[in-house]
Protein backbone atom coordinates (compact mmCIF):
# COMPACT_ATOMS: atom_id res chain seq x y z
CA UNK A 1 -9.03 -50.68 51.08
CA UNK A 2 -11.17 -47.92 52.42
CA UNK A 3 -14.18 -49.84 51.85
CA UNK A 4 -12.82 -52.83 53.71
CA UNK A 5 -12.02 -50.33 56.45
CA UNK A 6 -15.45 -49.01 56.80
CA UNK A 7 -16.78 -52.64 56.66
CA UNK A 8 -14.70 -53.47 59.39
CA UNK A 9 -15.55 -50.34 61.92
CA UNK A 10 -19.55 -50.98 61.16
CA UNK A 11 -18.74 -54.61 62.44
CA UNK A 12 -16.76 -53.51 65.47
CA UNK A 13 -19.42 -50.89 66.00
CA UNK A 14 -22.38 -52.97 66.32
CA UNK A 15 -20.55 -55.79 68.00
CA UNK A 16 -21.38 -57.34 71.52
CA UNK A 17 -17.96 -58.14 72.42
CA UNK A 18 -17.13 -55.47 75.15
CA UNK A 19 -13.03 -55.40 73.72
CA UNK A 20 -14.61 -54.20 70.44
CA UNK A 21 -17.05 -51.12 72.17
CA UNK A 22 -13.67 -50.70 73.87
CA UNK A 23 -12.04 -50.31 71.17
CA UNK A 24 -14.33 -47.68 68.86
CA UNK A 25 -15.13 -45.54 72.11
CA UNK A 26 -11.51 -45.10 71.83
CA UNK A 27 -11.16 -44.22 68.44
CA UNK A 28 -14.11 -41.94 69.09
CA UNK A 29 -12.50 -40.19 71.85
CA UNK A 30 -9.05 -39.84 69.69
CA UNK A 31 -10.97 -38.43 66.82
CA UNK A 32 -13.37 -36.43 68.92
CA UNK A 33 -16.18 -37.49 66.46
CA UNK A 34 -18.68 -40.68 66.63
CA UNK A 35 -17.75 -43.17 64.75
CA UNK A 36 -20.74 -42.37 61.82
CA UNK A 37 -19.05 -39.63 61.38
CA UNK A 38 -15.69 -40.80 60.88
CA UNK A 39 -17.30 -44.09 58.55
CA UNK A 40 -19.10 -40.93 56.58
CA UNK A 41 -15.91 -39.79 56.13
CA UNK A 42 -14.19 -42.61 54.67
CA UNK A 43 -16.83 -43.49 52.38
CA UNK A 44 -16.60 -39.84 51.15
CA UNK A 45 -12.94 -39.57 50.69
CA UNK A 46 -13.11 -43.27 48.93
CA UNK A 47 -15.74 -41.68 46.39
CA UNK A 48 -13.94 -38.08 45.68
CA UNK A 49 -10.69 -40.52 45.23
CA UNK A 50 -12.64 -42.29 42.70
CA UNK A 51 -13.81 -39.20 40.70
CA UNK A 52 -10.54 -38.15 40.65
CA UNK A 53 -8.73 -40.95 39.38
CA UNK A 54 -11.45 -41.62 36.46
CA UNK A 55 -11.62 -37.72 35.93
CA UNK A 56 -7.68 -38.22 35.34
CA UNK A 57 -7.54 -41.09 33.25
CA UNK A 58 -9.71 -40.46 30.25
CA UNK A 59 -8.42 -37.27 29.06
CA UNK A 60 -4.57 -38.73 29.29
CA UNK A 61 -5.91 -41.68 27.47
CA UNK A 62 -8.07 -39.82 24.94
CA UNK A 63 -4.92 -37.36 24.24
CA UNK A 64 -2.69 -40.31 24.18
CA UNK A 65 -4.69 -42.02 21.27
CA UNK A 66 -4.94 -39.04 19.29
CA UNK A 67 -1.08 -38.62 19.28
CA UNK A 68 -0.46 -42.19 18.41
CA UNK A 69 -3.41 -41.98 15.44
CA UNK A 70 -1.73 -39.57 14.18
CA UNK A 71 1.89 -40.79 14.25
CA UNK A 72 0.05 -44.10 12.64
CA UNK A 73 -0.65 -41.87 9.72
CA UNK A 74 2.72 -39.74 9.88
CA UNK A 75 4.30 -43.44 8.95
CA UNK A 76 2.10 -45.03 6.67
CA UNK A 77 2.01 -41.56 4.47
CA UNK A 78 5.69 -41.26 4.78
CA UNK A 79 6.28 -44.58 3.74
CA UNK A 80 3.63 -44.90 0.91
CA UNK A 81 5.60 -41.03 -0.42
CA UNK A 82 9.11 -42.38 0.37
CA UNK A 83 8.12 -45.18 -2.36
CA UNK A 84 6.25 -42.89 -4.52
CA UNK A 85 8.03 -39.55 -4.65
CA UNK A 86 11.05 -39.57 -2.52
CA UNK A 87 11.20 -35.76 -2.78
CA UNK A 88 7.91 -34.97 -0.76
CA UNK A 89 8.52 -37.46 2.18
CA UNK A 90 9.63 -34.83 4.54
CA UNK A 91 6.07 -33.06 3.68
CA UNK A 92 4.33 -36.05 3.86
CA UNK A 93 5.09 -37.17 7.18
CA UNK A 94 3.78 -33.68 9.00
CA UNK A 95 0.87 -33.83 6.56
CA UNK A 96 0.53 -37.07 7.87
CA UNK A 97 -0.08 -36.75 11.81
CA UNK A 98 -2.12 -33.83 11.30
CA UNK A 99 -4.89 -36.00 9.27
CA UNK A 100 -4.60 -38.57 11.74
CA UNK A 101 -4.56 -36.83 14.59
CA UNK A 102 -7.30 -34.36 13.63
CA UNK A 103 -9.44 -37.68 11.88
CA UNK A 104 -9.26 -39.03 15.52
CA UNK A 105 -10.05 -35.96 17.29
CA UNK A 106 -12.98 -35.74 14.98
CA UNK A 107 -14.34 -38.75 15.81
CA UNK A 108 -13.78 -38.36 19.50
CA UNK A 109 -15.99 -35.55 19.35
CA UNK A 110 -18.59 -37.09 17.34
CA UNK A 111 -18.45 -39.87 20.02
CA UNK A 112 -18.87 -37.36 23.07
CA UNK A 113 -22.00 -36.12 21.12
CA UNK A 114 -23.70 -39.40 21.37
């Protein structure tokens, strides 16, 4: 949206209709600033809101797929002891989502390397 904002004021700003130099000498004297200044601005916020939202994602996601690797491993174990040797399932399972987890966490690492 930002973007489309800033596209917008650059129009207005080098426009010949008098209603639009009207209009951004008034948002320059409501600001206080010129109106590069205030398009700097936006384009600036729009980028550190970027950053932020990718630096946010990829951790959640990375810890998110860990977790669920190793609960995909917690099951599979317990269900492969639970048939096997009933007595050991409650082992199994913990045993489990630790291998998966830390097998996934591995190869994240390995991956970050590259």
């Amino acid at each position: 949206m930002s973007v489309e904002l800033v596209e917008v004021l650059k129009e207005l700003a080098s426009s010949p209709v008098k209603k639009d130099n009207e209009a951004i000498q008034r948002i320059e004297k409501v600001s206080g600033n010129s109106i590069d200044v205030f398009i700097d601005q936006l384009e600036n916020n729009a980028v550190l809101a970027q950053v932020t939202l990718d630096a946010e994602e990829k951790p959640k996601s990375k810890l998110l797929v860990i977790c669920l690797n190793g609960c995909l491993f917690g099951a599979i174990i317990g269900l492969v002891s639970l048939v096997f040797k009933p007595e050991i399932t409650v082992y199994a399972i913990p045993l489990g989502y630790t291998v998966g987890a830390a097998g996934r966490y591995i190869q994240e690492i390995d991956e970050s390397k590259k």
